[in-house]
Structure formats: structure tokens, C-alpha cells
Protein backbone atom coordinates (compact mmCIF):
# COMPACT_ATOMS: atom_id res chain seq x y z
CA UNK A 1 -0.07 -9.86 -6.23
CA UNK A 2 -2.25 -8.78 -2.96
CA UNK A 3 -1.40 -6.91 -0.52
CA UNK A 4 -2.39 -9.53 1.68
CA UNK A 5 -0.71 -12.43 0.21
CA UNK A 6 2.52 -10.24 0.33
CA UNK A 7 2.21 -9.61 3.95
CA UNK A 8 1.72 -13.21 4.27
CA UNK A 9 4.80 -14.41 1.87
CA UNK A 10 7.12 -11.90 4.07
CA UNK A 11 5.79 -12.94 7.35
CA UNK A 12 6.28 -16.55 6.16
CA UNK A 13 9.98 -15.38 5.25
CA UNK A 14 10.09 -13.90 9.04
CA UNK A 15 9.19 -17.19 10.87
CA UNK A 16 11.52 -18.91 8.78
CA UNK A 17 14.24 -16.28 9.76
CA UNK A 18 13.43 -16.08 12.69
CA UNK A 19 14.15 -19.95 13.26
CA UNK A 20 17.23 -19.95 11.74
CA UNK A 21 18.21 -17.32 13.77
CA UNK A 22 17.34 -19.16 17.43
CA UNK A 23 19.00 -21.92 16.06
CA UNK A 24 22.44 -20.29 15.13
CA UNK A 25 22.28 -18.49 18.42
CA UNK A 26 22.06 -21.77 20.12
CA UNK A 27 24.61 -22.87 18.09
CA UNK A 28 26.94 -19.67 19.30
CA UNK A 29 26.27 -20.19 22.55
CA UNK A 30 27.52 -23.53 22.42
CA UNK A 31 30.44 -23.44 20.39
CA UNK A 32 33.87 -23.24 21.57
CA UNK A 33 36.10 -22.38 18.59
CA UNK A 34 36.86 -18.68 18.29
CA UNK A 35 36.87 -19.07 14.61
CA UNK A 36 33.37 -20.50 14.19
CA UNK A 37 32.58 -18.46 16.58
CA UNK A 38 33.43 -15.51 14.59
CA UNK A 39 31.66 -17.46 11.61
CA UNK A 40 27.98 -17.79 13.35
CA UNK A 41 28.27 -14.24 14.48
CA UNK A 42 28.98 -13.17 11.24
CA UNK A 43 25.81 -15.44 9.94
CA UNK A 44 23.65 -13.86 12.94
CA UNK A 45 24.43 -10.31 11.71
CA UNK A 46 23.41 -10.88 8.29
CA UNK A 47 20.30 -12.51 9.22
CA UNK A 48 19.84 -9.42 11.46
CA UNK A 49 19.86 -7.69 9.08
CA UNK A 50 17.83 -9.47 6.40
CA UNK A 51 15.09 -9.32 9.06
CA UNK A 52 15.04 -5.52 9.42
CA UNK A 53 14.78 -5.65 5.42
CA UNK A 54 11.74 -7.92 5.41
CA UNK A 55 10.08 -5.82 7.78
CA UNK A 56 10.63 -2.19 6.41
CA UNK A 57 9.44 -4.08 3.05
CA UNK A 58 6.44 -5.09 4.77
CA UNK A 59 5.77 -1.61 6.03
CA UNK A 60 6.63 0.34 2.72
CA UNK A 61 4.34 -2.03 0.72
CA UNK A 62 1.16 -1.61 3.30
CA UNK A 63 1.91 2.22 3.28
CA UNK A 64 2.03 2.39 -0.84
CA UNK A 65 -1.24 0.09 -0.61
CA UNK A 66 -2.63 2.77 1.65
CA UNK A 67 -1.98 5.43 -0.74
CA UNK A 68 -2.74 3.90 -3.79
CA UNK A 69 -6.09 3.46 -1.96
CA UNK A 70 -6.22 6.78 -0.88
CA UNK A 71 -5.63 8.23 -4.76
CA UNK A 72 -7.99 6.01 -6.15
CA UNK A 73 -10.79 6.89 -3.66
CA UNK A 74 -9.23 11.25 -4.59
CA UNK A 75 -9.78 10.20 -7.97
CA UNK A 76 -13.41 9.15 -7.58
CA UNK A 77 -14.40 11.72 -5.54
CA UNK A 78 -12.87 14.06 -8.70
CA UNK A 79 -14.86 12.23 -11.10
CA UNK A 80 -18.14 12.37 -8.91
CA UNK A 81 -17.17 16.17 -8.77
CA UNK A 82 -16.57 16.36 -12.56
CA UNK A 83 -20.12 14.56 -13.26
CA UNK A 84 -22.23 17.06 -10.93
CA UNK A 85 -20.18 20.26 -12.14
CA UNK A 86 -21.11 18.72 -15.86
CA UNK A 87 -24.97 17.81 -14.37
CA UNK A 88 -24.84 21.46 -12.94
CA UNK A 89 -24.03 22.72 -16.26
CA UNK A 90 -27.03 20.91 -18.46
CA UNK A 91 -29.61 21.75 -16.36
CA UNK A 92 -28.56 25.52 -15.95
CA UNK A 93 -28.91 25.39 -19.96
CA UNK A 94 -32.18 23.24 -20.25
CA UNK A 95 -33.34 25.93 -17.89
CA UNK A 96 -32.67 28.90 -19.86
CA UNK A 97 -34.08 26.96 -22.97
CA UNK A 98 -37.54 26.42 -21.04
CA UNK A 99 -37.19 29.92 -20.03
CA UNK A 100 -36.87 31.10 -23.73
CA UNK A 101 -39.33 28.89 -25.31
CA UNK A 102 -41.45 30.32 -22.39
CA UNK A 103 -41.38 33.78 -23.46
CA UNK A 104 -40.72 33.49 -27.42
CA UNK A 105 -44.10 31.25 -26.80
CA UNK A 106 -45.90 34.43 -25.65
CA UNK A 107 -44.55 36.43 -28.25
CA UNK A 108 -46.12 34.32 -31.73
């Protein structure tokens, strides 16, 4: 799954929380029993803290997108390295093999 369809699923999950939280407020606000009361208060924590969840979640998986991005850009950068250090290395030898042709040449 994306990133971005993630961040989209959770911040679905978020509205929809976020509506059932207005609504059991409303519900609070109006109710006189003690024990319901008690009940939607109860409800209105939980969903609290579901909603603290859903957004840490959100915010872990962007940050582990971020540096799985970040490694895979580390490890390109090491393989570019790699290639030149390995590019360095065949042309150093091609040039001592010119060089020695060059002078056993001269020699015969």
C-alpha cells in the first residue's frame, strides 16, 4: 500500500471519528441521567483516544516513508560511488597497459 493512500484511509478514519465524536458530545451535553452520562463519557474517552492513535500512526508511517526514502536514495549514491571507484580502477590499469605496450614497443 502507498503512502498516500494510507494517509488517506487514516484521515478517512479521522473524519469519521471525528463525527462520532461531535455527535456523542452533543449527546452528553444533553443527557440528564448520571449513568449514561457516565456511559458517553466513557465512549468520548475512548474515541479520544483512538484519535491520538490514528494520528501518531499517520505520523510514524510518513516518517518511516521518509527514511526508507532517504536509505534508498544512501544506497544509490553508494552504488554510484561503488561504479566510479570500480571505473577509477579500470582505467588506472588500461593506463599502465598503454604505458607498457608503449615502452616494450620501443624495446623489439
Amino acid at each position: 500500500m502507498q503512502i498516500t493512500e494510507l494517509s488517506a484511509r487514516i484521515d478517512h478514519k479521522l473524519t469519521e471519528l471525528e463525527q462520532q465524536l461531535t455527535s456523542l458530545q452533543s449527546r452528553h451535553a444533553q443527557t440528564q441521567d448520571p449513568q449514561q452520562q457516565q456511559q458517553l463519557a466513557t465512549d468520548i474517552a475512548a474515541l479520544t483516544a483512538i484519535r491520538i492513535k490514528l494520528r501518531k500512526s499517520k505520523d510514524i508511517a510518513w516518517r518511516a516513508h521518509q527514511l526508507q526514502s532517504e536509505t534508498d536514495t544512501d544506497r544509490r549514491y553508494d552504488q554510484q560511488r561503488l561504479l566510479g571507484l570500480v571505473l577509477c580502477i579500470i582505467s588506472g590499469a588500461a593506463a599502465l597497459v598503454l604505458v607498457g605496450v608503449y615502452f616494450l614497443s620501443g624495446i623489439f
